[in-house]
Protein backbone atom coordinates (compact mmCIF):
# COMPACT_ATOMS: atom_id res chain seq x y z
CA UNK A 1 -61.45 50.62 7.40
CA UNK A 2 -64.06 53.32 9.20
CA UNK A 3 -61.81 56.31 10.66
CA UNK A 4 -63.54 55.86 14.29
CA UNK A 5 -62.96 52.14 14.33
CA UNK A 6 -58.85 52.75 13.35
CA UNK A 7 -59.06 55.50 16.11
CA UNK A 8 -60.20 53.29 18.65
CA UNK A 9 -57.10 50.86 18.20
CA UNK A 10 -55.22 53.80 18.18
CA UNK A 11 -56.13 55.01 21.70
CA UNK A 12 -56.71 51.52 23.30
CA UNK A 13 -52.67 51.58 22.63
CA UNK A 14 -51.72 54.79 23.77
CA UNK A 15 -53.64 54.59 27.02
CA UNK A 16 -52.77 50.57 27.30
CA UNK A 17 -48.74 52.41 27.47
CA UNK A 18 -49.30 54.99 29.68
CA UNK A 19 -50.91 52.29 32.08
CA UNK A 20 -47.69 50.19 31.68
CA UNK A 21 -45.73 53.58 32.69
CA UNK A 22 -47.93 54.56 35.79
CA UNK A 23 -47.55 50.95 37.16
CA UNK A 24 -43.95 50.98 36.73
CA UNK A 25 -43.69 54.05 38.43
CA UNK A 26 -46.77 53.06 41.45
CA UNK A 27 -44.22 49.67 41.59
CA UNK A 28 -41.13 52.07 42.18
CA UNK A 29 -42.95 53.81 44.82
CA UNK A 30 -44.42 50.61 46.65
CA UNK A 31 -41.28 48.89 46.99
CA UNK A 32 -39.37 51.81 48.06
CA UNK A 33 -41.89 51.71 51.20
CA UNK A 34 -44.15 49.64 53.12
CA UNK A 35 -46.93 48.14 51.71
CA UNK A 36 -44.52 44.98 49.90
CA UNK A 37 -48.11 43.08 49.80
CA UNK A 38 -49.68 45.69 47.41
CA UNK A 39 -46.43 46.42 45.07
CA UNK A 40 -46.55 42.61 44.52
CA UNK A 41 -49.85 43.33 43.20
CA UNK A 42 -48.88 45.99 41.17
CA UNK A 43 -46.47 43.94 39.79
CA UNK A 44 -48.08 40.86 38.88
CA UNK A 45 -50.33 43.76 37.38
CA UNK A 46 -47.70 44.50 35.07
CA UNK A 47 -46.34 41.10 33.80
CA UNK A 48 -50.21 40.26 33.22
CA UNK A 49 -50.53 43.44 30.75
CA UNK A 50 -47.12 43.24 29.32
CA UNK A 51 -47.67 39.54 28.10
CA UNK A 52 -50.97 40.93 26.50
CA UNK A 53 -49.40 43.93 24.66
CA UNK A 54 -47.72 41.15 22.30
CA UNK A 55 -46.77 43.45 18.92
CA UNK A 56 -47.15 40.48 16.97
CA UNK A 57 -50.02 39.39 17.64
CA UNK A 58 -50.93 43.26 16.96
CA UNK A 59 -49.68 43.07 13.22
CA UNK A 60 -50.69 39.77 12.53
CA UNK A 61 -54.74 40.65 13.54
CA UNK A 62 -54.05 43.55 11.56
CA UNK A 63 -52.49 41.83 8.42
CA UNK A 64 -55.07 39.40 8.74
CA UNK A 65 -57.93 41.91 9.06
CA UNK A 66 -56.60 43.77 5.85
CA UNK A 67 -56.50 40.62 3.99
CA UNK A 68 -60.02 40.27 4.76
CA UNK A 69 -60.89 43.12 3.65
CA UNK A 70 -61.11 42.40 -0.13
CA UNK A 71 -62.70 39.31 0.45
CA UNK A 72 -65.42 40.42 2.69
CA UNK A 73 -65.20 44.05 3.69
CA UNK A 74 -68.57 43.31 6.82
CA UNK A 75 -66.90 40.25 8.16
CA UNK A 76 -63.27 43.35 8.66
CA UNK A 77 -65.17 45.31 10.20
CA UNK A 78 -66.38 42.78 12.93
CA UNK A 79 -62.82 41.75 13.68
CA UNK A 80 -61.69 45.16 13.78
CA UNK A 81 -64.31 45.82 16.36
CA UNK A 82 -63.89 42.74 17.95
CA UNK A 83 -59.66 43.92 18.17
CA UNK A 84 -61.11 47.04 19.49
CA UNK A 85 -62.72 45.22 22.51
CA UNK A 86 -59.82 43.02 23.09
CA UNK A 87 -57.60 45.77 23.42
CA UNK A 88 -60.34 47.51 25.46
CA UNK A 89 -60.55 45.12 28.00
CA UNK A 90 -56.77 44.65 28.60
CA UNK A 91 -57.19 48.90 29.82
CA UNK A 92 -59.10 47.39 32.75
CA UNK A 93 -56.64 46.86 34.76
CA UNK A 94 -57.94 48.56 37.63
CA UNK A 95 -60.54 45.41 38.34
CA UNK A 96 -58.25 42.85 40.14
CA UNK A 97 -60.99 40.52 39.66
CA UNK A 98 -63.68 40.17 37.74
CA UNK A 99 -66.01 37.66 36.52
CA UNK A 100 -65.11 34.52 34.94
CA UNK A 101 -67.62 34.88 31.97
CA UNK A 102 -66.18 38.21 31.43
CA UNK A 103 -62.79 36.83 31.24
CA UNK A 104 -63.73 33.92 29.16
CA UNK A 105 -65.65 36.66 26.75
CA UNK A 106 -61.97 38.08 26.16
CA UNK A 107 -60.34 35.11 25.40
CA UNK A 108 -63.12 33.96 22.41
CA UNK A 109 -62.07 37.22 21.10
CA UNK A 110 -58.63 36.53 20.89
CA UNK A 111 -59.71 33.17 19.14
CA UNK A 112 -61.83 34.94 16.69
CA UNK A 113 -59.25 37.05 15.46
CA UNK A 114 -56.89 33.86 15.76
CA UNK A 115 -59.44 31.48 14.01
CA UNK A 116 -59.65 34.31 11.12
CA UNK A 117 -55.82 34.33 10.81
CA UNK A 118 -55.31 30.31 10.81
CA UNK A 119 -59.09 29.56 9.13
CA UNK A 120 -59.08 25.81 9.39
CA UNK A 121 -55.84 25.11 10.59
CA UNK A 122 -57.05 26.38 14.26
CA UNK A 123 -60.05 24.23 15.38
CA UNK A 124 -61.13 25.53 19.02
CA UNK A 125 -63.74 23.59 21.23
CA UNK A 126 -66.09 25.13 24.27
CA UNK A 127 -67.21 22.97 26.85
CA UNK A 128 -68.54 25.97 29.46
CA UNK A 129 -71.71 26.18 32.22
CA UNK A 130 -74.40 28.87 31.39
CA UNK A 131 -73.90 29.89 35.03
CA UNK A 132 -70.36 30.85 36.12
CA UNK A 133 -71.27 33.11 39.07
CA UNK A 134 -67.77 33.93 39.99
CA UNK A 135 -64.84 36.30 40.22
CA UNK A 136 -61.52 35.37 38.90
CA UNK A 137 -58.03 37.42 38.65
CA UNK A 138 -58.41 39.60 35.20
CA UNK A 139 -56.15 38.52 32.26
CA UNK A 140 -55.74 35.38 33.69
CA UNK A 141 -56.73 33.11 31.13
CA UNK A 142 -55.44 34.87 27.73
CA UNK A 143 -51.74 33.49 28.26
CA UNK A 144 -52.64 30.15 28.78
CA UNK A 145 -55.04 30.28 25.73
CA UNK A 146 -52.48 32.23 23.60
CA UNK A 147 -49.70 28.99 25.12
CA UNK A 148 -51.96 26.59 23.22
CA UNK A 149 -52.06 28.39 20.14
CA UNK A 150 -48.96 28.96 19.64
CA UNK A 151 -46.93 25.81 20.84
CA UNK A 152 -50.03 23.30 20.32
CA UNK A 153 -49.18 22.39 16.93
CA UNK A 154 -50.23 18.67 15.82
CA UNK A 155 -48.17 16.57 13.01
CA UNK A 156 -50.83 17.62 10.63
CA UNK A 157 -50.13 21.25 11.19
CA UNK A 158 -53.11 21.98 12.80
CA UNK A 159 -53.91 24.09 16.24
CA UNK A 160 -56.02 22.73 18.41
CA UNK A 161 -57.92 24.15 21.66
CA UNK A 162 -60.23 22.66 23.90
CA UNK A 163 -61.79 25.19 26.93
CA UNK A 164 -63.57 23.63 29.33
CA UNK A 165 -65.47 24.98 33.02
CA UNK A 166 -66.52 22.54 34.83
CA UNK A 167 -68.42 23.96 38.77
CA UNK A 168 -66.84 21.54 41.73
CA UNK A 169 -68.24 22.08 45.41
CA UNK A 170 -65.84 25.58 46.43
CA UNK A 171 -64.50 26.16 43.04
CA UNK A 172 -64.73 26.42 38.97
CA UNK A 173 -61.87 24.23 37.15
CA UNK A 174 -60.80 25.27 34.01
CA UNK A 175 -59.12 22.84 31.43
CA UNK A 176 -56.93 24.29 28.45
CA UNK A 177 -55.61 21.76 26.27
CA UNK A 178 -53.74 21.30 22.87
CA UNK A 179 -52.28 18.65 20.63
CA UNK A 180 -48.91 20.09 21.31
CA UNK A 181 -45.76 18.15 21.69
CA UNK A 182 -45.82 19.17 25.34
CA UNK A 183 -44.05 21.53 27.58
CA UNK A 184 -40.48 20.97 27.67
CA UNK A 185 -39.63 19.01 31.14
CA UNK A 186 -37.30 22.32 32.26
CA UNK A 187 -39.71 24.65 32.10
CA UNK A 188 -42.00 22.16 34.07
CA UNK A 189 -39.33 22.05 36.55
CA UNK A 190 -38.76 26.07 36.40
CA UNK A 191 -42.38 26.57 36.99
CA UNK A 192 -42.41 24.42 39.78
CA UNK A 193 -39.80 26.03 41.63
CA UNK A 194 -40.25 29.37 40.64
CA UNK A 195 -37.21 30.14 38.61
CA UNK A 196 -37.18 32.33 35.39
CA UNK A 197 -38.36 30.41 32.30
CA UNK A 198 -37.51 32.96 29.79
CA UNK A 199 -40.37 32.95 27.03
CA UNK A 200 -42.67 30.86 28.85
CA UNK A 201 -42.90 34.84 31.45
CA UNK A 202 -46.55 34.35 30.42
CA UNK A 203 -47.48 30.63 31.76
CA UNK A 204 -45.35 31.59 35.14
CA UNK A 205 -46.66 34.97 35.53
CA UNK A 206 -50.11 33.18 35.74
CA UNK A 207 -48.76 30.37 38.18
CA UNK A 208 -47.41 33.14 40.65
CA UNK A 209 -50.99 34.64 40.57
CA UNK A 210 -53.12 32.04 41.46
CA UNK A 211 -50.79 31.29 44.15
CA UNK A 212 -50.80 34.53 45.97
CA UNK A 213 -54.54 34.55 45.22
CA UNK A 214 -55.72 31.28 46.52
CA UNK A 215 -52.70 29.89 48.52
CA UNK A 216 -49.25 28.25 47.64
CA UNK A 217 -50.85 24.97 46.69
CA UNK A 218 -53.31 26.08 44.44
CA UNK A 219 -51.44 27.43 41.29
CA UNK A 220 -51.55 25.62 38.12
CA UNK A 221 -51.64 21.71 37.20
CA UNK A 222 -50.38 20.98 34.03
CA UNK A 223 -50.06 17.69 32.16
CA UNK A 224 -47.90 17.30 29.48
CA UNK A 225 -47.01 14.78 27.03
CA UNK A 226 -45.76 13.98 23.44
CA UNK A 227 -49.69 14.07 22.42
CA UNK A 228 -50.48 17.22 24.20
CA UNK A 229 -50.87 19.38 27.00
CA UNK A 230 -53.68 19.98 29.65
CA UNK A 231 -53.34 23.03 32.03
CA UNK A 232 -55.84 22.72 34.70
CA UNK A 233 -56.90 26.17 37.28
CA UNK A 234 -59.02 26.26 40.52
CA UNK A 235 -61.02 29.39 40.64
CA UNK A 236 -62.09 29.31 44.46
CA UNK A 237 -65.59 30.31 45.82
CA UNK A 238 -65.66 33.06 47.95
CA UNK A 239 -62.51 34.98 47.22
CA UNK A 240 -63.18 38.43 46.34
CA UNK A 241 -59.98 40.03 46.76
CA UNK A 242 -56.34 39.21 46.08
């Protein structure tokens, strides 16, 4: 493992916690005053880069990565750089929005260091535009992604993911689906009402988002059954700003 490479982690996780502490602190000051409107922000800020600062995904990449290692010492060293950008781009969180290849870039490098981990038991499918001229709240995909790995298990054992973009008249939708045994019909009916949903922070963090982003009818639309699960977003033209 190159010294400069392991230093990079290294600092993408310091500075990744001190922006977790200066939000907390920016949210204590916010709500204390006037501006409710931009603490929410702030908040949802939060949530998004807590449920990315998972530690076990963090030791598993590693584990994984140094298992690589003996086997093929090049292919290590592009998933630790390819780590090293992941955790990169979660330090961004000063871009509210930003655009949707960007934030589909991060999530294929979750799945890379996922796919290395699981080999063939994690079979992920693209079905994306060349073109997606269009901004989209940051770290808004990597939960739902990180959902389907996790929970989409078939009866085989395998993990499946299917990504698609498809451009509508005002707005990009994006499909995430697994071969899951489906969301649980509680935490549908959480979700829905906007009740805590205890390990599933990650799925309603995202929901509350895209609400206060492009309206209360517009967060997500998610099918579930005993075969799998679809969760469908509306990325709006023309919004620039939460």
């Amino acid at each position: 493992m190159d010294k400069k490479e392991f230093n990079q982690i290294t600092d993408g996780l310091n500075h990744m916690m001190e922006s977790v502490k200066q939000l907390m602190d920016r949210n204590i000051q916010l709500t204390t005053g006037l501006y409710k409107e931009e603490a929410e922000k702030s908040k949802a800020m939060l949530f998004a880069l807590q449920s990315q600062m998972n530690p076990h995904f963090l030791f598993n990449a590693l584990n994984t990565i140094s298992w690589v290692c003996r086997e093929n010492p090049e292919e290590a060293r592009k998933l630790l750089l390819t780590l090293a950008d992941y955790f990169r781009y979660n330090l961004n969180y000063d871009a509210y929005m930003v655009p949707l290849r960007e934030e589909l870039e991060h999530v294929k490098d979750y799945l890379q260091i996922e796919k290395a981990r699981f080999e063939e038991k994690l079979q992920v499918t693209y079905e994306v535009p060349e073109k997606m001229e269009i901004l989209v709240p940051t770290l808004i995909l990597q939960p739902l992604v990180e959902n389907a790995v996790r929970y989409g298990i078939d009866r085989t054992g395998c993990r499946y993911v299917y990504i698609g973009i498809t451009e509508e008249a005002d707005a990009y939708r994006v499909e995430i689906s697994d071969h899951g045994k489906g969301f649980p019909e509680e935490v549908l009916e959480k979700i829905a009402k906007d009740e805590p949903v205890g390990s599933s922070i990650g799925l309603q963090n995202v929901h509350k988002r895209m609400k206060s982003v492009y309206g209360e009818e517009r967060g997500l639309q998610i099918q579930s059954t005993p075969k799998g699960s679809t969760v469908k977003l509306y990325f709006y033209k023309g919004v620039k700003e939460a």
